[in-house]
C-alpha atoms as a PDB file:
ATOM      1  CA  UNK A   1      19.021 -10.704 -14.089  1.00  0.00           C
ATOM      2  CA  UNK A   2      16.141  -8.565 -15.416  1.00  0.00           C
ATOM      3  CA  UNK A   3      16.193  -5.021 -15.427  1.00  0.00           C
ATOM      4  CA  UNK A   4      13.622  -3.862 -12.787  1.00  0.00           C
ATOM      5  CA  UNK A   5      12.946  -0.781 -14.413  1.00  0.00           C
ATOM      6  CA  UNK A   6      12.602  -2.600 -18.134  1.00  0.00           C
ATOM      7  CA  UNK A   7      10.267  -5.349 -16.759  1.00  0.00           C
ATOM      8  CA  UNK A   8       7.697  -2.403 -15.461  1.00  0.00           C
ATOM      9  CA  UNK A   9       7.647  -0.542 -18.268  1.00  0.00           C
ATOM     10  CA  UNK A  10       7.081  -3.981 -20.395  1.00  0.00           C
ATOM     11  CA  UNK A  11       3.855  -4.431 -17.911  1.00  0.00           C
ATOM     12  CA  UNK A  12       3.098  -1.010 -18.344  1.00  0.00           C
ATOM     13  CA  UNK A  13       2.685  -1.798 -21.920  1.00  0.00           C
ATOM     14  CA  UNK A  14       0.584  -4.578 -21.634  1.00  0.00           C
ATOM     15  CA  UNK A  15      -1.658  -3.362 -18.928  1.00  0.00           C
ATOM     16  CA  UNK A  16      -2.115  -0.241 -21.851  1.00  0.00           C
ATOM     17  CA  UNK A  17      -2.583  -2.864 -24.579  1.00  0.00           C
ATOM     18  CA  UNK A  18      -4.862  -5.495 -22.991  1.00  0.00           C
ATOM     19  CA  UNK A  19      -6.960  -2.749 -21.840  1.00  0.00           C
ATOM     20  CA  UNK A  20      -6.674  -0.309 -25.141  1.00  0.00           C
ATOM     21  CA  UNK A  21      -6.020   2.942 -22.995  1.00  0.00           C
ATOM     22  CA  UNK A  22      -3.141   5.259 -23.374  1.00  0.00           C
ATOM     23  CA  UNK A  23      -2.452   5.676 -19.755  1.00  0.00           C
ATOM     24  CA  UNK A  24      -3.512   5.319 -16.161  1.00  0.00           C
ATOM     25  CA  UNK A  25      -3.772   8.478 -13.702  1.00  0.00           C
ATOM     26  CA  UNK A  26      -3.487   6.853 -10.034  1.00  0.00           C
ATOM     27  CA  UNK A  27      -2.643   3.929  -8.526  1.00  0.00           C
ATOM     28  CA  UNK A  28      -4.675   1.996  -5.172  1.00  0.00           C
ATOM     29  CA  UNK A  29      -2.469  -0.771  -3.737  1.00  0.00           C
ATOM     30  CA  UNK A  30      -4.489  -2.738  -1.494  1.00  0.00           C
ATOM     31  CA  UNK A  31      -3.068  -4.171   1.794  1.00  0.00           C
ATOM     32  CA  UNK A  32      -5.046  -7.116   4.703  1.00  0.00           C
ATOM     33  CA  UNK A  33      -8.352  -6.028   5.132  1.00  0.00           C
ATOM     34  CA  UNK A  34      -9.249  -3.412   2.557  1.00  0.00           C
ATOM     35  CA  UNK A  35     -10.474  -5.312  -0.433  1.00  0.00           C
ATOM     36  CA  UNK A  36     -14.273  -5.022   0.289  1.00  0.00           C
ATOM     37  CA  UNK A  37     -13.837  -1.099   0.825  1.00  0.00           C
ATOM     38  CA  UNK A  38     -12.742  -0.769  -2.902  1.00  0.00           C
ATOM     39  CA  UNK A  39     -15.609  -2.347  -4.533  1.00  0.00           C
ATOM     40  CA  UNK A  40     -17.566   0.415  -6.700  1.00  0.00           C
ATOM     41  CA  UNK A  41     -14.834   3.157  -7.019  1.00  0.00           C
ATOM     42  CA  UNK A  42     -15.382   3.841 -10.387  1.00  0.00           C
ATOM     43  CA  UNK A  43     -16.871   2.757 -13.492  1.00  0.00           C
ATOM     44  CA  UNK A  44     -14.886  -0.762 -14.342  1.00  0.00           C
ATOM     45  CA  UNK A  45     -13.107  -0.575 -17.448  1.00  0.00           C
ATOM     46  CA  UNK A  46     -11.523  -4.026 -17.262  1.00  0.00           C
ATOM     47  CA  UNK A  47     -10.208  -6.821 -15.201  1.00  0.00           C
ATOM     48  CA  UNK A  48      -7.306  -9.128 -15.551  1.00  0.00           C
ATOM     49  CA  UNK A  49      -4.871 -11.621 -13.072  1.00  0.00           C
ATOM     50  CA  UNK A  50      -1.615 -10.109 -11.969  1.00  0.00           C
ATOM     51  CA  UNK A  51       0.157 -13.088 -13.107  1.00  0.00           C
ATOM     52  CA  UNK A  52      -1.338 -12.057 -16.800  1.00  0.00           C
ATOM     53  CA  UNK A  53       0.965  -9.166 -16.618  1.00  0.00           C
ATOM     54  CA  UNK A  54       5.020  -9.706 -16.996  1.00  0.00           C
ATOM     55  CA  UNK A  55       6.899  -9.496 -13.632  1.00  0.00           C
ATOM     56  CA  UNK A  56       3.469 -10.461 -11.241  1.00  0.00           C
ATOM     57  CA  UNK A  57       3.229 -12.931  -9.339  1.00  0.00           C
ATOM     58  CA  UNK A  58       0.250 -14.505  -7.791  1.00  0.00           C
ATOM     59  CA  UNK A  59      -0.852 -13.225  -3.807  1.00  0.00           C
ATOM     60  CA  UNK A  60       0.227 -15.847  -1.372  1.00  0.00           C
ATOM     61  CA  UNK A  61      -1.472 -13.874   1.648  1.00  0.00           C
ATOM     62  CA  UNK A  62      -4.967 -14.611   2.696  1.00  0.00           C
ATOM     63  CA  UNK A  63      -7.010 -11.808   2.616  1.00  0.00           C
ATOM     64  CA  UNK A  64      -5.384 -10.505  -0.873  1.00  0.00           C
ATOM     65  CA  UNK A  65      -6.710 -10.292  -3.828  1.00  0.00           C
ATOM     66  CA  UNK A  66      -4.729 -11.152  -6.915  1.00  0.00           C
ATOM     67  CA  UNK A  67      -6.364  -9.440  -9.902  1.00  0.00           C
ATOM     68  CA  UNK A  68      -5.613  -5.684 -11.329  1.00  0.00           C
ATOM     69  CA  UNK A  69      -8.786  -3.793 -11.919  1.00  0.00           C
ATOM     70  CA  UNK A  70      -8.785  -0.467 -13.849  1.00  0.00           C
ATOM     71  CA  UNK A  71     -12.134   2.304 -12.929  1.00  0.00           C
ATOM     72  CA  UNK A  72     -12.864   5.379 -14.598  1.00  0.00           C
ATOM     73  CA  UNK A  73     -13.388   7.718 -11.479  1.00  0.00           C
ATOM     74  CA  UNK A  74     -16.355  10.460 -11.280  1.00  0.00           C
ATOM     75  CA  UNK A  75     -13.389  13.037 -11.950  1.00  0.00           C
ATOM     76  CA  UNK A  76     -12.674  10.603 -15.315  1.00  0.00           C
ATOM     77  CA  UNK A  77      -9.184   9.505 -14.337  1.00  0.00           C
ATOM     78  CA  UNK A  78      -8.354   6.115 -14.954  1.00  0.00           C
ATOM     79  CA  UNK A  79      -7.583   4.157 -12.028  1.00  0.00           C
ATOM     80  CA  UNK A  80      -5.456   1.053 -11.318  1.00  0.00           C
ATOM     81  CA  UNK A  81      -6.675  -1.082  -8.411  1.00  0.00           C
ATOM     82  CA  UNK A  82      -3.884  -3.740  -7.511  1.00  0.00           C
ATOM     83  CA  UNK A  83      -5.725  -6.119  -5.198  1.00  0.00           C
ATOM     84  CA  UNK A  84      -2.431  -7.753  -3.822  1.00  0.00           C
ATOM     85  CA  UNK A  85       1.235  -7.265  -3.209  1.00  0.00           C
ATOM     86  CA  UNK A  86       4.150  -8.856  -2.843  1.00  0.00           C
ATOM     87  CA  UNK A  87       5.868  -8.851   0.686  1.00  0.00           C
ATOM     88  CA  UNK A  88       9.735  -9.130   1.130  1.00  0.00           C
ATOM     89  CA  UNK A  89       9.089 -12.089   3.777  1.00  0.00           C
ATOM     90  CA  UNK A  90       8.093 -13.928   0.665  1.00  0.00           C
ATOM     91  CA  UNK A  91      12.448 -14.570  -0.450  1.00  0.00           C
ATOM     92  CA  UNK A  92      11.524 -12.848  -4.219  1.00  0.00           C
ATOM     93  CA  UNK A  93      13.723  -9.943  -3.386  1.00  0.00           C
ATOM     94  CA  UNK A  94      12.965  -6.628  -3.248  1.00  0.00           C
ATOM     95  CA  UNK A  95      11.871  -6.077  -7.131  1.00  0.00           C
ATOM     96  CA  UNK A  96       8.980  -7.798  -7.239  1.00  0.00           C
ATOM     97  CA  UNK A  97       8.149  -5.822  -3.682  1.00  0.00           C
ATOM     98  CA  UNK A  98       8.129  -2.620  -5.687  1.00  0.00           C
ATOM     99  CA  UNK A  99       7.186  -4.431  -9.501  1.00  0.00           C
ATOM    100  CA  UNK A 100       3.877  -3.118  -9.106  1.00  0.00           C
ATOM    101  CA  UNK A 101       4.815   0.445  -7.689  1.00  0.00           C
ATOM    102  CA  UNK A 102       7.133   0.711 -10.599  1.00  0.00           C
ATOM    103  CA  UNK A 103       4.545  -0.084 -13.334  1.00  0.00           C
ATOM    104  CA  UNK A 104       1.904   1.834 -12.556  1.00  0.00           C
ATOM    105  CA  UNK A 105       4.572   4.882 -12.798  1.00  0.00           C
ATOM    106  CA  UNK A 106       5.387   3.456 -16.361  1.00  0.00           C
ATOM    107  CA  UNK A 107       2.034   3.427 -16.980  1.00  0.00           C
ATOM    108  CA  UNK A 108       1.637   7.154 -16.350  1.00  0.00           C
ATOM    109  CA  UNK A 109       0.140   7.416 -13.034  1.00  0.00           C
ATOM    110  CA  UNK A 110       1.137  10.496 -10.791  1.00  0.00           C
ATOM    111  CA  UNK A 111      -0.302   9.645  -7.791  1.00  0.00           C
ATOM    112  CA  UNK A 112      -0.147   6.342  -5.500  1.00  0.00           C
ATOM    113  CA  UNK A 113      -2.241   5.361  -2.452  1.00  0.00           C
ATOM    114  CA  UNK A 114      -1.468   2.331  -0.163  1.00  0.00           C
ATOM    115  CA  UNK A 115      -2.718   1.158   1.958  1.00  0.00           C
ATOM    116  CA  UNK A 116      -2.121  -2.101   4.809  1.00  0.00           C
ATOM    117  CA  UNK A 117      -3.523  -3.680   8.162  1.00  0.00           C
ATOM    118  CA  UNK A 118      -0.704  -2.973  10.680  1.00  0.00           C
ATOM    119  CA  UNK A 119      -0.581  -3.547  14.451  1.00  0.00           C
ATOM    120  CA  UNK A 120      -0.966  -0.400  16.639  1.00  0.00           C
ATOM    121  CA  UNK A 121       1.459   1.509  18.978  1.00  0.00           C
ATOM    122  CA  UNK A 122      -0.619   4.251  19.747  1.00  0.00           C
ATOM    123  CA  UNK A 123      -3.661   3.560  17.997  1.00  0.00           C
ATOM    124  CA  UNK A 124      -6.881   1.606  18.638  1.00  0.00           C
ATOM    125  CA  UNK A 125      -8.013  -1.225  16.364  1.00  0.00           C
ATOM    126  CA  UNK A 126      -9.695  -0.577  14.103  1.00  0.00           C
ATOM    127  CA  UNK A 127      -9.145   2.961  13.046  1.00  0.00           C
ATOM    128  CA  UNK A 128      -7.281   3.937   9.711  1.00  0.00           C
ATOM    129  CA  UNK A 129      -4.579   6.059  10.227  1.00  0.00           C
ATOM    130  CA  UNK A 130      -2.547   8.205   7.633  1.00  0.00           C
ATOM    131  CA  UNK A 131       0.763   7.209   7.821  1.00  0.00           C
ATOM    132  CA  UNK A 132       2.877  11.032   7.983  1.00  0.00           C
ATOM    133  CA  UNK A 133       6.382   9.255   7.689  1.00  0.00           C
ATOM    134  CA  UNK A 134       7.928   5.915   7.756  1.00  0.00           C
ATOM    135  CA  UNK A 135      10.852   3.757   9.644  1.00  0.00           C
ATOM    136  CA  UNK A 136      12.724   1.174   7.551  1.00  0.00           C
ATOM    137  CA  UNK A 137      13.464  -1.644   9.665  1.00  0.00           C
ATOM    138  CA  UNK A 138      13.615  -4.299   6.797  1.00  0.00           C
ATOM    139  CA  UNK A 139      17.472  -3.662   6.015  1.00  0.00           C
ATOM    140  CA  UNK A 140      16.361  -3.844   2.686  1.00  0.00           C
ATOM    141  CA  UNK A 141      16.264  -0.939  -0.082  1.00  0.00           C
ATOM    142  CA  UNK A 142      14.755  -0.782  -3.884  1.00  0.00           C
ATOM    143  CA  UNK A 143      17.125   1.165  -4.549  1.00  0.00           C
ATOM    144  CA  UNK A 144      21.066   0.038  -6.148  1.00  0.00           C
ATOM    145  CA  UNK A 145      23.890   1.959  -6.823  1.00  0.00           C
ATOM    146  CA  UNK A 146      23.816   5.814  -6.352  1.00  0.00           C
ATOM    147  CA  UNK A 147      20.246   6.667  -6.491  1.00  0.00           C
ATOM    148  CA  UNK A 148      19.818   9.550  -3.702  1.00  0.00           C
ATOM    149  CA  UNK A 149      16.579   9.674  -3.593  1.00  0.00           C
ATOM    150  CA  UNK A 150      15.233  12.917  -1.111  1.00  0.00           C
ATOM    151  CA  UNK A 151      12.937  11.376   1.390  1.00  0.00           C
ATOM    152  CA  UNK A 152      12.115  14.392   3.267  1.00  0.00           C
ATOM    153  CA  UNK A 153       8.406  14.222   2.360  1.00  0.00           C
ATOM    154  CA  UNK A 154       7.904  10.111   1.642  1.00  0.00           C
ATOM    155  CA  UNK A 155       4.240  10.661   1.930  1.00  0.00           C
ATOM    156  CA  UNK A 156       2.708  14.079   0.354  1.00  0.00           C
ATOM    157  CA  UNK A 157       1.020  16.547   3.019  1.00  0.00           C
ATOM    158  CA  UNK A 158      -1.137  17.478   0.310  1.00  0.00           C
ATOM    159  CA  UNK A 159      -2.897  14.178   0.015  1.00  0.00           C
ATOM    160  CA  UNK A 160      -3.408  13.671   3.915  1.00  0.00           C
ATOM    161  CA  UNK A 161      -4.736  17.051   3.914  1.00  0.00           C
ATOM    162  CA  UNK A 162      -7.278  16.125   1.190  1.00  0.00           C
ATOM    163  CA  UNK A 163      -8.365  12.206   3.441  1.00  0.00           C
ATOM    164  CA  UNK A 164      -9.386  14.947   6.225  1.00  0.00           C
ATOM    165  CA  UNK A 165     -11.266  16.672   4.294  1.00  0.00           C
ATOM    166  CA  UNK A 166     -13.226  12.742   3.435  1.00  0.00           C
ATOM    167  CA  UNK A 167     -12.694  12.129   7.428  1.00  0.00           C
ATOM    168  CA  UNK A 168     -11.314  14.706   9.536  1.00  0.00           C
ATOM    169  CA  UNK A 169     -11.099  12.514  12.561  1.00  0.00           C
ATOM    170  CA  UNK A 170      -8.022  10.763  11.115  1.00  0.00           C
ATOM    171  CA  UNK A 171      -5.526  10.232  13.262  1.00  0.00           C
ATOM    172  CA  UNK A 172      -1.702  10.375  11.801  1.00  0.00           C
ATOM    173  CA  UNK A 173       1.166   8.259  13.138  1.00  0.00           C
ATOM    174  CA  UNK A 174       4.915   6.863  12.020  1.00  0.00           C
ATOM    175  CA  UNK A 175       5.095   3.486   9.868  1.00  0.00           C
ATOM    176  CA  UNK A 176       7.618   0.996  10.857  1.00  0.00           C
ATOM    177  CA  UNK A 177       8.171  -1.659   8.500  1.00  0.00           C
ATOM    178  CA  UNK A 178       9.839  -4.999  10.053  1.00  0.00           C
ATOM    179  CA  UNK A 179      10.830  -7.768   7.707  1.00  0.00           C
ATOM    180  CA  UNK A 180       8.184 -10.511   8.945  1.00  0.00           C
ATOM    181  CA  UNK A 181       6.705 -12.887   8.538  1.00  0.00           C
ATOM    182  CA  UNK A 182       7.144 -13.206  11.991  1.00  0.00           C
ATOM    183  CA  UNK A 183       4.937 -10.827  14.140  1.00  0.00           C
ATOM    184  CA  UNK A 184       6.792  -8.061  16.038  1.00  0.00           C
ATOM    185  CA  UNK A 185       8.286  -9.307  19.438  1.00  0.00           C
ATOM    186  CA  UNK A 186       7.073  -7.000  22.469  1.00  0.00           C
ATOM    187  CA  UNK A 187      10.948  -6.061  22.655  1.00  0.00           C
ATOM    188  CA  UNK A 188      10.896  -5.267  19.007  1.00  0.00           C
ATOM    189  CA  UNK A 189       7.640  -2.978  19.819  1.00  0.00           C
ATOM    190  CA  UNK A 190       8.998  -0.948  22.446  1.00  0.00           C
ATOM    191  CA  UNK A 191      11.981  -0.284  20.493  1.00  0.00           C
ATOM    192  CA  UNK A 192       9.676   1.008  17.450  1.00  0.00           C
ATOM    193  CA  UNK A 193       8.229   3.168  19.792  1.00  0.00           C
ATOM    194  CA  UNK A 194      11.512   4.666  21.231  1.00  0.00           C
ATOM    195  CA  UNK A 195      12.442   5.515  17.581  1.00  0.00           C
ATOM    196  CA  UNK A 196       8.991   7.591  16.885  1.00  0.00           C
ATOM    197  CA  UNK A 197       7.029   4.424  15.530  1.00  0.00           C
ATOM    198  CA  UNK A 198       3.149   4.675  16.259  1.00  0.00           C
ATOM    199  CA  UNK A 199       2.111   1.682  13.699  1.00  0.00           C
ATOM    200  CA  UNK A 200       4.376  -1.590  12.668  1.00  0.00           C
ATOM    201  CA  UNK A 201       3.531  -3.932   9.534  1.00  0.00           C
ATOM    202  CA  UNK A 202       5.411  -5.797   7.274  1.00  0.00           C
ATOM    203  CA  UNK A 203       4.811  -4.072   3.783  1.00  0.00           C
ATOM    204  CA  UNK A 204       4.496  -0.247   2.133  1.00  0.00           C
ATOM    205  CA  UNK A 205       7.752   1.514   3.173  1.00  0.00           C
ATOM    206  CA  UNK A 206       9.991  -0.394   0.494  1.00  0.00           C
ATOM    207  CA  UNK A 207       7.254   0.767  -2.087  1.00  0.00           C
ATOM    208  CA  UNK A 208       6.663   4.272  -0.952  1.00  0.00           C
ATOM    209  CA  UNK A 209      10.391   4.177  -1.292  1.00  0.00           C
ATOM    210  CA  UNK A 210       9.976   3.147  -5.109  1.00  0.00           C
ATOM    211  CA  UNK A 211       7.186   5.648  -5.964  1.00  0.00           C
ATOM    212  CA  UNK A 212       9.724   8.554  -4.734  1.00  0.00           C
ATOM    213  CA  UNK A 213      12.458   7.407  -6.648  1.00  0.00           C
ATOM    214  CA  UNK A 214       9.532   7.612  -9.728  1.00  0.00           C
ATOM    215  CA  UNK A 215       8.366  10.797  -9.086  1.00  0.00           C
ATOM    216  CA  UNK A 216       5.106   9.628  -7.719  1.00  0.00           C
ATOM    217  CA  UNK A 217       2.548  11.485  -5.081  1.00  0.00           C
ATOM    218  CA  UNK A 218       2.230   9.381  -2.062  1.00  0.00           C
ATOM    219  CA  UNK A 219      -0.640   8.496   0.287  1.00  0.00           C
ATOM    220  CA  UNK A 220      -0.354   5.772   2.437  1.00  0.00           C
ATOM    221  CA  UNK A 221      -3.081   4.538   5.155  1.00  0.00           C
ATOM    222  CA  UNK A 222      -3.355   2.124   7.390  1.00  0.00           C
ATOM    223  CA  UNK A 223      -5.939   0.048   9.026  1.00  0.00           C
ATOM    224  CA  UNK A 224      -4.521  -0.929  12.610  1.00  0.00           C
ATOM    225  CA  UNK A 225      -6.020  -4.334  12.700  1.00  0.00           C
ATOM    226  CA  UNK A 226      -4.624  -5.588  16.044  1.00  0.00           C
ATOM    227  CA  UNK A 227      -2.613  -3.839  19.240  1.00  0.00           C
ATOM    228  CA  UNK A 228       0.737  -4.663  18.475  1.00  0.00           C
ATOM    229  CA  UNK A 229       2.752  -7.279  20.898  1.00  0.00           C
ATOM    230  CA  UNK A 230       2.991  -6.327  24.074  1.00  0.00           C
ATOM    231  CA  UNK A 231       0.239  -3.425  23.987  1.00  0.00           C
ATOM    232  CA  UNK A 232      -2.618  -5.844  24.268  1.00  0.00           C
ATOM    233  CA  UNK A 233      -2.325  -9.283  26.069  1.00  0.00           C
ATOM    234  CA  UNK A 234      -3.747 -11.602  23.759  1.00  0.00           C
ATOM    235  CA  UNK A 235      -1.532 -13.499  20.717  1.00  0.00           C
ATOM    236  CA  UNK A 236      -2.198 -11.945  17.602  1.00  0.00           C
ATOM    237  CA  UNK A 237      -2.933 -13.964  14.571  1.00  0.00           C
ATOM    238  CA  UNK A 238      -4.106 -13.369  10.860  1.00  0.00           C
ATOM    239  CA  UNK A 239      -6.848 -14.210  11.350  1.00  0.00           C
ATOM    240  CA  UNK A 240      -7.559 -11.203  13.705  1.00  0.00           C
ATOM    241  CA  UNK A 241      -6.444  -9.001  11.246  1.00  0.00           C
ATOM    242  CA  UNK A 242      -9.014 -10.433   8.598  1.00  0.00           C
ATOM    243  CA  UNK A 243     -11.762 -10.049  10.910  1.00  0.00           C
ATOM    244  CA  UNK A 244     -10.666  -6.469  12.146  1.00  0.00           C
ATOM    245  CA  UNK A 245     -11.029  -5.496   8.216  1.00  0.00           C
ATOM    246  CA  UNK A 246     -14.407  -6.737   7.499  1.00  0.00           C
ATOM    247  CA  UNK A 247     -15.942  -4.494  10.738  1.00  0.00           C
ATOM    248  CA  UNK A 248     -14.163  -1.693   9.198  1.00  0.00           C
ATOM    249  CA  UNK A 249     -15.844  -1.887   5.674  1.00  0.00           C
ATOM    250  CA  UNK A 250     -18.040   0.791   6.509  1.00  0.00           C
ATOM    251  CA  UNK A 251     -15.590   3.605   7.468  1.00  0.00           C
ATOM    252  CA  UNK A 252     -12.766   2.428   4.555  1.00  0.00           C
ATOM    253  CA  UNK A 253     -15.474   2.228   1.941  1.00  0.00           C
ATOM    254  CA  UNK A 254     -16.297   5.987   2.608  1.00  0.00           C
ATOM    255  CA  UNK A 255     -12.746   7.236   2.889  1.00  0.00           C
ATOM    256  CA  UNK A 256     -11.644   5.756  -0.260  1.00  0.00           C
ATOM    257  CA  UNK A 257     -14.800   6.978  -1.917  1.00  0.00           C
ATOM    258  CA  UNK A 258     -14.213  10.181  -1.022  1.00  0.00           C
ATOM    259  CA  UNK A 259     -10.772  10.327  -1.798  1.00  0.00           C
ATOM    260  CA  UNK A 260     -11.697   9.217  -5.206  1.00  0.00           C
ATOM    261  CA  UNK A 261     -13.901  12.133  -5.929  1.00  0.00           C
ATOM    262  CA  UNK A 262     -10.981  14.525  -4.796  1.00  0.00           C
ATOM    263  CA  UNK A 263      -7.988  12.265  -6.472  1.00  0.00           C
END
């Protein structure tokens, strides 16, 4: 079996040479519904497929992208947008969950946003919310053998404090990641909420977990694109969570444009 670690610093290296920089500064993993709101952040400096890239693997989710775009931001760092992930549901494992995570640290980047659509607890659709801590409900871990990673800040005060200066009408809640693909069961919800969950999705703790373990700063956001089971009364579907992201282009298009002038 691959090295995990090898494989993203052998992507790192090609992302460097097909694009003839010496590094990249941040990182923007895009999750369901935020695609649109990243188009202009930056001057492009290049384009390429995932798959081009060792250890990617094309999106299987609608709504994702599947290319790696690099910016030059007004500030003049270089910027690494990854237009898809892959999700644990998907039976790869848990490397090629974090792959991407774990390159753009090779590659030199210090700081990581990610973003997802999520169902809401104790938030209203549509409505980005900075995610202040996470739940791990997957049973799963990027990490193996005795890696003791401190995960008393996961996601960096520093960096919320800087999206309220874009929006200061952000709301913050708790991030419980469930294995999917299955949506959450009502049951499932409730218990999330017992435990301090405000948001549930099925993506971003495993690879907030990853950036930690690399030394990376951490913002994560997410879009609620639905109530989660149970909260509302109607079935949820992907669909729904599509649709919820294109209304939202608006606000998410601002927030990450800001952020981007302050990153």
């Amino acid at each position: 079996m691959d090295d995990p670690y090898a494989l993203a610093g052998d992507a790192a290296d090609a992302l460097r040479g097909r694009f003839g920089i010496d590094r990249i500064d941040l990182a923007l993993v895009l999750g369901s519904g935020w695609a649109q709101a990243s188009q202009g952040l930056g001057e492009p400096i290049g384009e390429c497929p995932l798959a081009d890239l060792p250890g990617f693997s094309a999106p299987v989710v609608a709504g994702h992208g599947g290319a790696l775009r690099l910016v030059l931001t007004a500030s003049g760092s270089v910027a690494a947008i990854l237009t898809g992930r892959t999700h644990l549901y998907e039976g790869r494992g848990v490397a090629p969950v974090v792959h991407g995570v774990r390159t753009a640290a090779a590659a030199g980047a210090s700081t990581l946003v990610l973003t997802n659509g999520c169902g809401g607890i104790a938030h209203a659709p549509g409505a980005p919310v900075l995610i202040a801590d996470q739940i791990n409900l997957t049973g799963a871990t990027p990490l193996v053998g005795p890696r003791f990673i401190d995960l008393t800040e996961v996601y960096s005060s520093r960096l919320r404090a800087l999206a309220k200066d874009v929006d200061p009408s952000l709301e913050e809640g708790i991030y419980c990641q469930f294995h999917g693909p299955a949506y959450e069961t009502p049951a499932e919800v409730q218990m999330a909420k017992v435990i301090g969950g405000t948001l549930v999705g099925m993506s971003t703790a495993l690879e907030a977990i990853a950036a930690r373990e690399a030394g990376l700063e951490v913002l994560g956001i997410s879009l609620v694109t639905n109530a989660a089971a149970g909260i509302a009364s109607e079935p949820l579907s992907h669909a729904e969570v599509v649709e919820a992201g294109l209304v939202a282009q608006p606000r998410l298009r601002g927030l990450l444009a800001g952020l981007w002038e302050r990153l």
